[in-house]
Each structure stands twice: as C-alpha cells, then as structure tokens.
C-alpha atoms as a PDB file:
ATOM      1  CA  UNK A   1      30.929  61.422  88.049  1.00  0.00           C
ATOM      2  CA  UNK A   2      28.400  63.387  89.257  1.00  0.00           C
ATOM      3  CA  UNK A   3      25.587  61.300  87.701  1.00  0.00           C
ATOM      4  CA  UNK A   4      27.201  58.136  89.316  1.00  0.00           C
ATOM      5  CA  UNK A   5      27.261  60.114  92.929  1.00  0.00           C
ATOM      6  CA  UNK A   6      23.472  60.526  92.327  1.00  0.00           C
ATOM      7  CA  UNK A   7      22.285  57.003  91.199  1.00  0.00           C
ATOM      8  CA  UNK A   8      24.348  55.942  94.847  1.00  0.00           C
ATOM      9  CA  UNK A   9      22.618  58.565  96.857  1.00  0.00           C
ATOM     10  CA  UNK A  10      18.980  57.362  95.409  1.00  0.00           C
ATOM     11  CA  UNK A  11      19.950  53.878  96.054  1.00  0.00           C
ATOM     12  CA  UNK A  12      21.544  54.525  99.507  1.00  0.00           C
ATOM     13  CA  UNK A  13      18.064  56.634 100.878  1.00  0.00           C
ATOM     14  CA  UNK A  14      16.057  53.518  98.789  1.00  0.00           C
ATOM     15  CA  UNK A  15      18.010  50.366 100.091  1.00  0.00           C
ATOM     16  CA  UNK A  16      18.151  51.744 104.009  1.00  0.00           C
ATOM     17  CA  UNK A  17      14.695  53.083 104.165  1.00  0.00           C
ATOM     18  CA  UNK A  18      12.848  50.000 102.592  1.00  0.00           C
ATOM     19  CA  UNK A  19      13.944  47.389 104.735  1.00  0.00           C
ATOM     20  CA  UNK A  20      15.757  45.203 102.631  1.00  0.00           C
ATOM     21  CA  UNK A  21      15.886  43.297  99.608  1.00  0.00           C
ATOM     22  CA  UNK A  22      16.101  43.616  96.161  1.00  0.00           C
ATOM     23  CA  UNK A  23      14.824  46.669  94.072  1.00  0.00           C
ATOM     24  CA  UNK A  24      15.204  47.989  90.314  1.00  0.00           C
ATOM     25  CA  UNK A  25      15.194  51.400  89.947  1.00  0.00           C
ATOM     26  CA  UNK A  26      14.982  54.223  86.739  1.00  0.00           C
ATOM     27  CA  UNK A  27      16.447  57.529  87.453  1.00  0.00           C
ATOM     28  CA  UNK A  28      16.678  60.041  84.785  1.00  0.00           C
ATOM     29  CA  UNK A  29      19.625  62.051  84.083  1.00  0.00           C
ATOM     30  CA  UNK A  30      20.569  65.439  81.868  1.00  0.00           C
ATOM     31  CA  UNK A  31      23.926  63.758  81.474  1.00  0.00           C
ATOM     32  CA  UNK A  32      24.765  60.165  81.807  1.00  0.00           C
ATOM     33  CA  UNK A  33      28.249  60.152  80.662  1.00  0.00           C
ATOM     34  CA  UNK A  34      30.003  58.754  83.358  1.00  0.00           C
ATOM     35  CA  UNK A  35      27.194  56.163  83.821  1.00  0.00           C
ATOM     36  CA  UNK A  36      28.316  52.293  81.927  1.00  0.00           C
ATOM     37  CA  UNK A  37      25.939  49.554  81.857  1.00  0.00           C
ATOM     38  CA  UNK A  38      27.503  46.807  84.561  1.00  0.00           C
ATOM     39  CA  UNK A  39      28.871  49.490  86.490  1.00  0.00           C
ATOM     40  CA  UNK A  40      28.921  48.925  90.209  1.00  0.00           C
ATOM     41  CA  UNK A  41      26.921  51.316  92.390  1.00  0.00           C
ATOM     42  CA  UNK A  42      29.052  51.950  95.448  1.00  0.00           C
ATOM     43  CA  UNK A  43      27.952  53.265  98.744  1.00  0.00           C
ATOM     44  CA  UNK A  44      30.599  54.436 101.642  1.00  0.00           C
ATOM     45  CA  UNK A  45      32.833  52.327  98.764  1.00  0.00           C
ATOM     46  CA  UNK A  46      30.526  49.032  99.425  1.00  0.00           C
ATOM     47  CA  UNK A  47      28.797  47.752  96.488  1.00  0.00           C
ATOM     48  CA  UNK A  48      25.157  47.981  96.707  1.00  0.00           C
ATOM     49  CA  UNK A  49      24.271  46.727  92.825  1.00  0.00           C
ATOM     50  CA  UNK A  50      25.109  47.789  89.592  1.00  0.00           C
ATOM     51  CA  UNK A  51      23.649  50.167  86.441  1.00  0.00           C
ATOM     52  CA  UNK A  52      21.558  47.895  84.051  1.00  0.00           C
ATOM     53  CA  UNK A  53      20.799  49.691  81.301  1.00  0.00           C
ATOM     54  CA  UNK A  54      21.184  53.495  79.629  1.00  0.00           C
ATOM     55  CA  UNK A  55      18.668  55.036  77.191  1.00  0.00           C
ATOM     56  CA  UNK A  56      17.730  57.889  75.543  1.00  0.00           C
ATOM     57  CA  UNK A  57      14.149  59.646  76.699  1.00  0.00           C
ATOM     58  CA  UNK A  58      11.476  59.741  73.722  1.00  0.00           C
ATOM     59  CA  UNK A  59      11.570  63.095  73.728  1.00  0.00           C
ATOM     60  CA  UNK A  60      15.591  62.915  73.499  1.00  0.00           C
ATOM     61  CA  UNK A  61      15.993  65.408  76.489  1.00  0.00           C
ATOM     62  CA  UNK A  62      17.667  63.249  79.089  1.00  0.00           C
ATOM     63  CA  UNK A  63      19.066  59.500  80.336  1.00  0.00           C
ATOM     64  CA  UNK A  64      17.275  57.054  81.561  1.00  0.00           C
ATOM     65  CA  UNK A  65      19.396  54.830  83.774  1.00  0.00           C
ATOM     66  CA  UNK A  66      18.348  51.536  85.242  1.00  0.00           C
ATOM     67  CA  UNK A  67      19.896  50.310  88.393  1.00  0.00           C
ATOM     68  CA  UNK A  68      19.554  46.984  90.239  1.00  0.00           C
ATOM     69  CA  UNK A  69      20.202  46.872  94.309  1.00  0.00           C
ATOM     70  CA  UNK A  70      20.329  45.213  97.229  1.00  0.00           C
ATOM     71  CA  UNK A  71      20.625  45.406 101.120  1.00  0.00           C
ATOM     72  CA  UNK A  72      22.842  42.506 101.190  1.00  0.00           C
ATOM     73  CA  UNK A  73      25.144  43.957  97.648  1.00  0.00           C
END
C-alpha cells in the first residue's frame, strides 16, 4: 500500500509540474508487494496511468517499478 501511495505521489508532482502529456517513469522500491503490473495509479481517486512492469534490481536489493502517465489519464 505504501509503495502504491508513493508511485501516485511521484506521478502526481511529475504529471502537474511538466505540463502535460505522456511520461514513463522507473521508481525503485525496498518493497513492491502491493505493486501489480496493470495496476491503475490513482490520484485524489482519478486515474492518472497504470504500473507497467516489476523487476528485481541486479544487485537483488530492491523493485524496480515502471509506470506509464498522463495529464489527461
């Protein structure tokens, strides 16, 4: 849950301060286990875009979590 609260925070400061459009971010995570690829990311309970993808660092310490957004959801 918490990991999910982050990715929406990242992509709410992103998606607001960029002006628009559509971006693909990777944000990296201890613990990624309430994050599912296809997963909607939600802002103020809009949705914004949705997780991509989920992998495991190379060094095996941590999530990497891709996210697709835009302004427009």
């Amino acid at each position: 849950m918490i990991a999910a609260l982050a990715v929406a925070v990242i992509v709410l400061a992103v998606v607001f301060f960029s002006g628009g459009g559509s971006h693909r971010y990777t944000l990296v995570f201890q613990n990624a286990a309430q994050l599912v690829p296809d997963n909607q990311v939600l802002i103020g309970g809009s949705p914004v875009g949705s997780v991509e993808s989920i992998e495991l660092s190379d060094d095996r310490s941590a999530f990497r979590a891709c996210a697709a957004a835009s302004a427009a959801g």
